[in-house]
Every structure is written in C-alpha cells, then in structure tokens.
C-alpha atoms as a PDB file:
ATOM      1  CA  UNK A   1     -95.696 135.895-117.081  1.00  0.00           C
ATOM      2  CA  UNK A   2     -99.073 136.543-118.181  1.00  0.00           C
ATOM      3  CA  UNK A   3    -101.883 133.858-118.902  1.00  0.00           C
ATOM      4  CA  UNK A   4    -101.941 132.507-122.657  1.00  0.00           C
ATOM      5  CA  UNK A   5    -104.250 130.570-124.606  1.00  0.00           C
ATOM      6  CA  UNK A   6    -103.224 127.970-127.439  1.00  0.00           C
ATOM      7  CA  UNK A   7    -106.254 126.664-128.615  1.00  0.00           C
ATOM      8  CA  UNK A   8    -107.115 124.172-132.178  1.00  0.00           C
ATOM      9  CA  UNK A   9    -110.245 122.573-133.346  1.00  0.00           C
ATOM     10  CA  UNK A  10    -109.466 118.655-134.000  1.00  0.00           C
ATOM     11  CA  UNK A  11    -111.241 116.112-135.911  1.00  0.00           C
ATOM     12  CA  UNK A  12    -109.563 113.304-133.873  1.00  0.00           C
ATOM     13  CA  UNK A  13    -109.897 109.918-132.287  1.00  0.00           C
ATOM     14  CA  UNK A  14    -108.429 109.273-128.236  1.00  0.00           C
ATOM     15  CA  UNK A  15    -105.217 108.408-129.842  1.00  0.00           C
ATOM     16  CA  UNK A  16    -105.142 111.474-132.240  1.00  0.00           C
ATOM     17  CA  UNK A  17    -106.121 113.660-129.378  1.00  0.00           C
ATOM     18  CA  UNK A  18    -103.271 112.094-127.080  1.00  0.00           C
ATOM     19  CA  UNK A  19    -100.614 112.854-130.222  1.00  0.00           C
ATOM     20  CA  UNK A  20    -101.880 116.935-130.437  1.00  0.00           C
ATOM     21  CA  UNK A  21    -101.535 116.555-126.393  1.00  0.00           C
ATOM     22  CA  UNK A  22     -98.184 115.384-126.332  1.00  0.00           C
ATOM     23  CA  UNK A  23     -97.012 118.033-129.668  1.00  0.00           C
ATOM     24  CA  UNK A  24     -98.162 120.567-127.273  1.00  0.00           C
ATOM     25  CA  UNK A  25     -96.670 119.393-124.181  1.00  0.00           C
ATOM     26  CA  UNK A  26     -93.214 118.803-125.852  1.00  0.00           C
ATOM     27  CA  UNK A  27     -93.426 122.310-127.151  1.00  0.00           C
ATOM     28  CA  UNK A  28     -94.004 123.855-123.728  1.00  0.00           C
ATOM     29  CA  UNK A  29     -91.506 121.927-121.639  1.00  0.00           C
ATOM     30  CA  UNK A  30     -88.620 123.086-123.840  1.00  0.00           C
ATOM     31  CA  UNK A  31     -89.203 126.294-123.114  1.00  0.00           C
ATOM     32  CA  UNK A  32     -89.841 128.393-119.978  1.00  0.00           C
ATOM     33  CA  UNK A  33     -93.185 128.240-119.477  1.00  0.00           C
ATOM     34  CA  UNK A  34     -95.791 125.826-117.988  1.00  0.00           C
ATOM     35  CA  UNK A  35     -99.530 124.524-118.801  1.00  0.00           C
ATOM     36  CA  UNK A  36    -101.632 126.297-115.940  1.00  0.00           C
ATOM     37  CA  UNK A  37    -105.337 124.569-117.019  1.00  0.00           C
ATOM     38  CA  UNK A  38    -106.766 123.969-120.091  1.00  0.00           C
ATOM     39  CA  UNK A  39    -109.818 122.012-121.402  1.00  0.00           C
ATOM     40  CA  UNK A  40    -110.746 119.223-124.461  1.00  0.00           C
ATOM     41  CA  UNK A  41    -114.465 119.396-125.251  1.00  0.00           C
ATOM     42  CA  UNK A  42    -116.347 117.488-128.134  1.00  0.00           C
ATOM     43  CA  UNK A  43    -118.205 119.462-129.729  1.00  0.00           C
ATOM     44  CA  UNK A  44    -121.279 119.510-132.234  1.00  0.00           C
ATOM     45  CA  UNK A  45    -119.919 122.769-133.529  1.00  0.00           C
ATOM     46  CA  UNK A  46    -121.020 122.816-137.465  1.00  0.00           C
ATOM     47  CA  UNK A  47    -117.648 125.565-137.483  1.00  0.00           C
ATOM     48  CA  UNK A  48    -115.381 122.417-137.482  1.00  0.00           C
ATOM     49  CA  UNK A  49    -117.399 120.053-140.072  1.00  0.00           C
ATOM     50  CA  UNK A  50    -114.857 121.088-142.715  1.00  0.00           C
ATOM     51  CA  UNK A  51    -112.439 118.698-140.779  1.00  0.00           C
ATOM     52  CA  UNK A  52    -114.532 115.734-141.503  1.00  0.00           C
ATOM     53  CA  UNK A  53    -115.000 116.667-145.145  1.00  0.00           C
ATOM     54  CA  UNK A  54    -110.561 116.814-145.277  1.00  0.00           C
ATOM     55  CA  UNK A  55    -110.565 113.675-144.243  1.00  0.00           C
ATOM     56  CA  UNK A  56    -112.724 111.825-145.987  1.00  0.00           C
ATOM     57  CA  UNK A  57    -110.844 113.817-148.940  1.00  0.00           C
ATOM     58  CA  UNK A  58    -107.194 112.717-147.504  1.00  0.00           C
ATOM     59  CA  UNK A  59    -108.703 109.254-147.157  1.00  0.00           C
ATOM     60  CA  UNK A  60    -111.078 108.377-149.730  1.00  0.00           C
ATOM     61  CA  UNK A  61    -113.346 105.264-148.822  1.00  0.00           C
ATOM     62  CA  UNK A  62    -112.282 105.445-145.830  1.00  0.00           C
ATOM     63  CA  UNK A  63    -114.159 105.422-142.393  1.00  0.00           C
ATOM     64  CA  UNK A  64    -113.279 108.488-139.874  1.00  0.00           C
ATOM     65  CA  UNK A  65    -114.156 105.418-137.411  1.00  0.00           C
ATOM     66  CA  UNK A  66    -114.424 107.333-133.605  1.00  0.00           C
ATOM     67  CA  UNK A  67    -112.774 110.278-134.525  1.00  0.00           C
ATOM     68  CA  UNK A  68    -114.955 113.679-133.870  1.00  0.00           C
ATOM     69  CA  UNK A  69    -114.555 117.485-133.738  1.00  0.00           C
ATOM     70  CA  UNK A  70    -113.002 118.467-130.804  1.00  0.00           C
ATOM     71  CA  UNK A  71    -111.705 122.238-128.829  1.00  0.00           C
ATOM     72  CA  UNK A  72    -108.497 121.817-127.608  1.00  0.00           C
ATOM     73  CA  UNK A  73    -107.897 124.896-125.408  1.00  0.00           C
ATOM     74  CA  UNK A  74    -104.657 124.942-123.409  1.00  0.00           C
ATOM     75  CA  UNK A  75    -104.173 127.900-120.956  1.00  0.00           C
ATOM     76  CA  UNK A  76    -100.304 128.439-120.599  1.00  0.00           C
ATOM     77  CA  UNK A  77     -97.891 130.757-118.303  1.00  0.00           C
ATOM     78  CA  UNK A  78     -95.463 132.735-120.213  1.00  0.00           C
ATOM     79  CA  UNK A  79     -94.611 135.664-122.193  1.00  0.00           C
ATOM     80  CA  UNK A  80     -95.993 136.575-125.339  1.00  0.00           C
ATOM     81  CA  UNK A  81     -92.233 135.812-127.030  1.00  0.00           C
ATOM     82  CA  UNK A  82     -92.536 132.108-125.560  1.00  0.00           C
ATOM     83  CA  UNK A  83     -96.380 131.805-126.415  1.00  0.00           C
ATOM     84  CA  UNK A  84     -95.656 132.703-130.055  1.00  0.00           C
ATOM     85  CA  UNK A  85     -92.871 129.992-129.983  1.00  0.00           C
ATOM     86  CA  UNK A  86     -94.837 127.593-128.525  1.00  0.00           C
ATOM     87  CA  UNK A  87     -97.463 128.149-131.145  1.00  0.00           C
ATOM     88  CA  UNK A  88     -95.164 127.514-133.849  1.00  0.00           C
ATOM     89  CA  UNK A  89     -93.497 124.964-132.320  1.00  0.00           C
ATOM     90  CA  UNK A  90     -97.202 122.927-132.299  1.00  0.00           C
ATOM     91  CA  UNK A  91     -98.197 124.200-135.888  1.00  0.00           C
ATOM     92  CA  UNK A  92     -95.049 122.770-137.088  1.00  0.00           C
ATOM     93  CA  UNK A  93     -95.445 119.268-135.528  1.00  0.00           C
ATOM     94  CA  UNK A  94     -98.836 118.695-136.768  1.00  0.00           C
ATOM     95  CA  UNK A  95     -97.905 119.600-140.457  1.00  0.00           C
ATOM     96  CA  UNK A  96     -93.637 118.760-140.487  1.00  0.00           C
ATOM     97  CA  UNK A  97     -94.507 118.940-144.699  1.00  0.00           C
ATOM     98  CA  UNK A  98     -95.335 122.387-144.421  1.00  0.00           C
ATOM     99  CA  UNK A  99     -97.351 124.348-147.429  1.00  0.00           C
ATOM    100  CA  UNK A 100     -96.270 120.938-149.895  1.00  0.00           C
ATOM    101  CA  UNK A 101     -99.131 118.653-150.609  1.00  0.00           C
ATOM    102  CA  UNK A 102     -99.620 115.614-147.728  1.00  0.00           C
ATOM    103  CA  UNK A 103    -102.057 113.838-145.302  1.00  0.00           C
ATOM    104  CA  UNK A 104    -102.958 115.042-141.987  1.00  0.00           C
ATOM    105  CA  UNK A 105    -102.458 112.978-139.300  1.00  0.00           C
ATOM    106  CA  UNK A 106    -105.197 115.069-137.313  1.00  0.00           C
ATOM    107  CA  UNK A 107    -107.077 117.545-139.148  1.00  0.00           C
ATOM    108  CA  UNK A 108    -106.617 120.613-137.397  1.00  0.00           C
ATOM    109  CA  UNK A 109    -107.359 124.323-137.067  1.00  0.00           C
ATOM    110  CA  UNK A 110    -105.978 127.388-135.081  1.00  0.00           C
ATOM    111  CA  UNK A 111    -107.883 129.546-133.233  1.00  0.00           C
END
C-alpha cells in the first residue's frame, strides 16, 4: 500500500466540515484501506472564492453565516484501485444528484 492523497477545497461551516469528514471516513472504512494523517486548514486562498460566489448563487439573500474556504487534505493507505474508489465514493456523497441541476450542501472542489 502506497501513501494517497484525497484532497477538496470547502466553503463550509464546523458542521459542513464535520459532514465532508464523515463522507470521507465512511468511504474509507468500507474498503481496505485506512486514514494515515491528513490536515483541514482555512485558508485566504482567492483560488477557492468561486465557492462563496455558488453559494450566494444556490442561496440568494442568504448569509454564508461562519462558513469559509477551507483545504481538506486527507493522506490515506491503499492502492491506487482503492484510492480511486474512495474518491468516487466521496464525489458521489457530496453531489448524490449528480450532473442534474441542485443545491450544494458544501460547495466543494477536487484537487
């Protein structure tokens, strides 16, 4: 098993962060591989500013209250098969609508 990384950019609150935390660890405990270290840093990153502007798109008038970018970088053990299942695994759960039209619960990018 070689070292992986699974990491997204967030635009999320403590309770939106805890959510992508949990997608992620429910995607790696069903498979055979573990979370070896990993890291969540706020960040003043203008690269993730388009996640506040899909927000305030998704909800108009509304107030992104404490919600801020954030680097979610997980560092996993496992092959590249089970990384690239894991990864989809986490994509899916943050968007279960797929390509159709919807709300993100978390704006979110891959890196």
């Amino acid at each position: 098993m070689r070292r992986r990384r699974l990491r997204l950019g967030l635009y999320a609150d403590e309770e939106g962060l805890a959510w992508v935390e949990g997608l992620v660890e429910a995607a790696v405990g069903s498979r055979s591989a573990r979370i070896v270290g990993g890291t969540v840093a706020r960040t003043d990153d203008d690269g993730l500013d388009f996640l506040a502007e899909q927000w305030s798109v998704e909800h108009p008038g509304g107030s992104g209250g404490a919600r801020q970018p954030v680097e979610l970088d997980v560092h996993l053990g496992c092959s590249l098969r089970t990384w690239r299942a894991i990864r989809k695994a986490v994509l899916a759960a943050l968007c279960p609508e797929g390509s159709a039209p919807h709300t993100c619960r978390v704006p979110w990018t891959v890196g």
